[in-house]
Protein backbone atom coordinates (compact mmCIF):
# COMPACT_ATOMS: atom_id res chain seq x y z
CA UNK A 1 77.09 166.91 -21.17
CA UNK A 2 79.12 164.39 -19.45
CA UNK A 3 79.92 160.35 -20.78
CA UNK A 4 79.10 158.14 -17.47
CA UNK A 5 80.48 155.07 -17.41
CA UNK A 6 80.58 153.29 -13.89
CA UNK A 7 79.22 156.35 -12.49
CA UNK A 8 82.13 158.40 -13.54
CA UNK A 9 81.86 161.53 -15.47
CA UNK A 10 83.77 161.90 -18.65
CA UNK A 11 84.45 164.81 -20.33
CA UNK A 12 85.85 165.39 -23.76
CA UNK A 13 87.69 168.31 -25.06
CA UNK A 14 87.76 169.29 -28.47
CA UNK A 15 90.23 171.53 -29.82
CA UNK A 16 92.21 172.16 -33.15
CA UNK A 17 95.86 170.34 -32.33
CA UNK A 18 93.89 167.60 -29.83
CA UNK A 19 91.70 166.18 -27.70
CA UNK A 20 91.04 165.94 -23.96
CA UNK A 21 89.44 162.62 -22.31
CA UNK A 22 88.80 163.94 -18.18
CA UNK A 23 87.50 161.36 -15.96
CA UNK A 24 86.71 162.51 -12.79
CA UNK A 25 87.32 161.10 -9.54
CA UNK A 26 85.02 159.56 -7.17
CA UNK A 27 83.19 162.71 -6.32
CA UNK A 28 82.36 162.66 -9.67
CA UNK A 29 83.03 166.99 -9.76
CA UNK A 30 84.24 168.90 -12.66
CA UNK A 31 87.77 170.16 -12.68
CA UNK A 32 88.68 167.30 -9.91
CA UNK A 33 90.13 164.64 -12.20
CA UNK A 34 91.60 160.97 -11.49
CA UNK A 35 92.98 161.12 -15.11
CA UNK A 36 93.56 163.77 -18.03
CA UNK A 37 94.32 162.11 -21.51
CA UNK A 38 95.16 164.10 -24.26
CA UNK A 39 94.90 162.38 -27.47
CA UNK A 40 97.29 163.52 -30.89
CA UNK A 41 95.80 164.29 -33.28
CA UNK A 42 92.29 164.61 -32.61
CA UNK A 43 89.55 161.83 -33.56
CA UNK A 44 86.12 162.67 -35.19
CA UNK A 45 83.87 160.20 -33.34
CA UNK A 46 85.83 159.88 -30.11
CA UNK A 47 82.93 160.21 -28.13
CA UNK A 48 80.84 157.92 -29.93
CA UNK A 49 83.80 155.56 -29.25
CA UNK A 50 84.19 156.24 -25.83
CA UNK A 51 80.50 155.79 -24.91
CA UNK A 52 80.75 151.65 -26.45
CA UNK A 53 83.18 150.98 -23.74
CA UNK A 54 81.39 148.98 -20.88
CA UNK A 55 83.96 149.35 -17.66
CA UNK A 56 86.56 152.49 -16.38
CA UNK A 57 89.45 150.43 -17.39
CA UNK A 58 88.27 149.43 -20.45
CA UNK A 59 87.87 152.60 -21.66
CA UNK A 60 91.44 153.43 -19.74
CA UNK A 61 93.12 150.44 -21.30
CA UNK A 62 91.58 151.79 -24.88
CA UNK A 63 92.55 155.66 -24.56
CA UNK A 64 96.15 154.31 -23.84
CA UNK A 65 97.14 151.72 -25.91
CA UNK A 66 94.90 152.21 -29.05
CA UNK A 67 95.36 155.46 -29.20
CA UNK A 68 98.73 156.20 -27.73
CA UNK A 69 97.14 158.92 -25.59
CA UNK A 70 99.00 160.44 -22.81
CA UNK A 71 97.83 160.72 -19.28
CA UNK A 72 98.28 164.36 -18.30
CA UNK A 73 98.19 163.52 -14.34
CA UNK A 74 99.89 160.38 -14.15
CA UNK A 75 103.28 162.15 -15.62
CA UNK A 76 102.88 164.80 -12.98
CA UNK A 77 105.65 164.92 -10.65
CA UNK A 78 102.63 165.78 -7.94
CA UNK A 79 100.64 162.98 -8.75
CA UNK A 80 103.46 160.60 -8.90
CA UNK A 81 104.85 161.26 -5.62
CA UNK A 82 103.93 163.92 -3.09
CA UNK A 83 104.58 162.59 0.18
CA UNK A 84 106.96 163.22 2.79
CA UNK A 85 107.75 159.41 2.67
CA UNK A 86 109.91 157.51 -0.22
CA UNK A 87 107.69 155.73 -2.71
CA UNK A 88 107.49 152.09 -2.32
CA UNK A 89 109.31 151.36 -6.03
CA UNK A 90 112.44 153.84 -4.53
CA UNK A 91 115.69 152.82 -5.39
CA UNK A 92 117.51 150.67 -2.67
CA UNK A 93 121.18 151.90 -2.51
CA UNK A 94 123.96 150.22 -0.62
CA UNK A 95 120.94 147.43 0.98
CA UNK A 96 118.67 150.11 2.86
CA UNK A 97 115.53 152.02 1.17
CA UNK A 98 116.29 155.80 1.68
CA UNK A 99 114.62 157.12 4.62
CA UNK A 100 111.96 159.65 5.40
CA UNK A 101 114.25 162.55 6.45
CA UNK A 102 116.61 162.22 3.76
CA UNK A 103 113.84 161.60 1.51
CA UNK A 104 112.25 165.10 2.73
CA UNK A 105 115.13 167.22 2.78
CA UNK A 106 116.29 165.31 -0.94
CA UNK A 107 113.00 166.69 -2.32
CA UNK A 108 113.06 169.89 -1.03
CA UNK A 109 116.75 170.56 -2.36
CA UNK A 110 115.78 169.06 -5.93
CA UNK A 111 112.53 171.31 -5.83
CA UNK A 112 114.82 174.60 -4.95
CA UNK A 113 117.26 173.07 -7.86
CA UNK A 114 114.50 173.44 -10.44
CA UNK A 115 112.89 176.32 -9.29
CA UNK A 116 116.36 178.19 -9.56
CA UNK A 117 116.86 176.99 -13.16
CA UNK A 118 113.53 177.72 -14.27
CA UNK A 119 114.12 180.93 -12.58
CA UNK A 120 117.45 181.34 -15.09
CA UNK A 121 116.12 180.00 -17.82
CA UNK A 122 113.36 182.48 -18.34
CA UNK A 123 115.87 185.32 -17.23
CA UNK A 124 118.43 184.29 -19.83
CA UNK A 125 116.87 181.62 -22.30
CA UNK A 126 119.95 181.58 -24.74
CA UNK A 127 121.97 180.92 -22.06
CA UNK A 128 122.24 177.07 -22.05
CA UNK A 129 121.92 176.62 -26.07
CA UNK A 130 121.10 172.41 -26.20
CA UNK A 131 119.41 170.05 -24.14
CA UNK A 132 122.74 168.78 -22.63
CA UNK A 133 123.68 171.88 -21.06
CA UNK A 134 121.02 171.70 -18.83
CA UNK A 135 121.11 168.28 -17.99
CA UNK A 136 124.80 169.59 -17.43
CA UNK A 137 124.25 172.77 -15.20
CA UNK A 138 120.73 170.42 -13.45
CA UNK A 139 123.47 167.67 -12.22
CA UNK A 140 126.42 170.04 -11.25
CA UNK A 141 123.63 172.52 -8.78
CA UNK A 142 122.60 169.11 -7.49
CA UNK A 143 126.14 168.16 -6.65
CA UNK A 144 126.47 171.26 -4.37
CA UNK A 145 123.00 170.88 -2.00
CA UNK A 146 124.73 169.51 0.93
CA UNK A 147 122.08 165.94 1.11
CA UNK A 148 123.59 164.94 -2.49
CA UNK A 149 127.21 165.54 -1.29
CA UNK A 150 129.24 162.17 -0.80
CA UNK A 151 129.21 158.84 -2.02
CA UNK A 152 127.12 155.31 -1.64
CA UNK A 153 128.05 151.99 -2.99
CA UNK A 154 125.53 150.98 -5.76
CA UNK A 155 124.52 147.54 -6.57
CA UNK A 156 125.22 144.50 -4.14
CA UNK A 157 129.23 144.27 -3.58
CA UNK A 158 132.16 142.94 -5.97
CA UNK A 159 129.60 140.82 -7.78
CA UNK A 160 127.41 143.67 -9.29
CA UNK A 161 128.54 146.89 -7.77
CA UNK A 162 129.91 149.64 -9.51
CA UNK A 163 131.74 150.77 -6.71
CA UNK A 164 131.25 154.64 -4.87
CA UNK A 165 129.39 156.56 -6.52
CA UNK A 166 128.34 160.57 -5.91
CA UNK A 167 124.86 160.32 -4.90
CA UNK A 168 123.90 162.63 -8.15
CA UNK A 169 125.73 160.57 -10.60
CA UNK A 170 123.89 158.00 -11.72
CA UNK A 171 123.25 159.78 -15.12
CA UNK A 172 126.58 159.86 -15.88
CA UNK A 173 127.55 156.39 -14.49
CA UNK A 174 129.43 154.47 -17.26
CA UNK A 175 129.66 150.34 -17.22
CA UNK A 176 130.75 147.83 -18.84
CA UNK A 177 129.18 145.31 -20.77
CA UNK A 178 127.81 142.65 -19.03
CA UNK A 179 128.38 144.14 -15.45
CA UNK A 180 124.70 143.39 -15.12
């Protein structure tokens, strides 16, 4: 049986290693959630808790920062972003936001990227042996799709700039201190 709180269902999973806190979305059906907490480790009288909170975001605001749990959907990489247009937080680069074709064809060659290593990795696990090396090999098949090949200036000029930089490098840009 479902929690309701602003006529929103709520449903809480119970298993050994944690607990699920699914709030569904404004059609209010099962299995169509606006958010998926999981909570580590499990609580005994979460739902006795849950049902005191008076509003969505109360109850939001409490699953998050009392009990550190982690929102399942929100870190999705489909739920953060599945557009064909740039988010409105994207990076500006050299003055100009990125636009929507480069934006497009910049997803779809980071979405081949990772499908290929996922593709390796479960063909040859032992093959990259620490986290680095595939940070490594992720950066270097990035480097070869054709929309991450040149360079852009990053930051505004001499005063903050870093000068060209590869379009892929910005994990491995180096500064100084106090460039910023």
């Amino acid at each position: 049986m479902p929690i309701t709180i602003q006529d929103r269902d709520i449903y809480v999973g119970n298993g050994p290693k944690s607990q699920t806190v699914k709030i569904c979305d404004f059609r209010n059906n099962r299995g169509e959630y606006e958010n998926y907490f999981r909570i580590r480790p499990p609580r005994t009288n979460l739902e006795a808790e849950l049902k005191t909170k008076e509003t969505l975001e109360a109850a939001k605001k409490w699953l998050k920062v009392e009990l550190l749990a982690i929102d399942e959907i929100a870190k999705s990489p489909v739920a953060a972003g599945d557009g064909e247009d740039p988010p409105a937080d994207a990076v500006v680069v050299s003055g100009e936001r990125p636009d929507g074709d480069w934006f497009r064809e910049a997803k779809r060659a980071v979405e081949k990227v990772i499908e290929r290593m996922v593709k390796e990795f479960t063909g040859s696990p032992y093959m990259h042996r620490v986290e680095h090396c595939l940070h490594t090999s992720l950066v270097q098949q990035l480097r070869a799709e054709e929309v991450f090949k040149g360079t852009l200036e990053i930051g505004d000029g001499e005063k903050n700039g870093v000068g060209p930089q590869g379009v892929a490098d910005k994990a491995e840009r180096k500064t100084t201190p106090g460039q910023f």
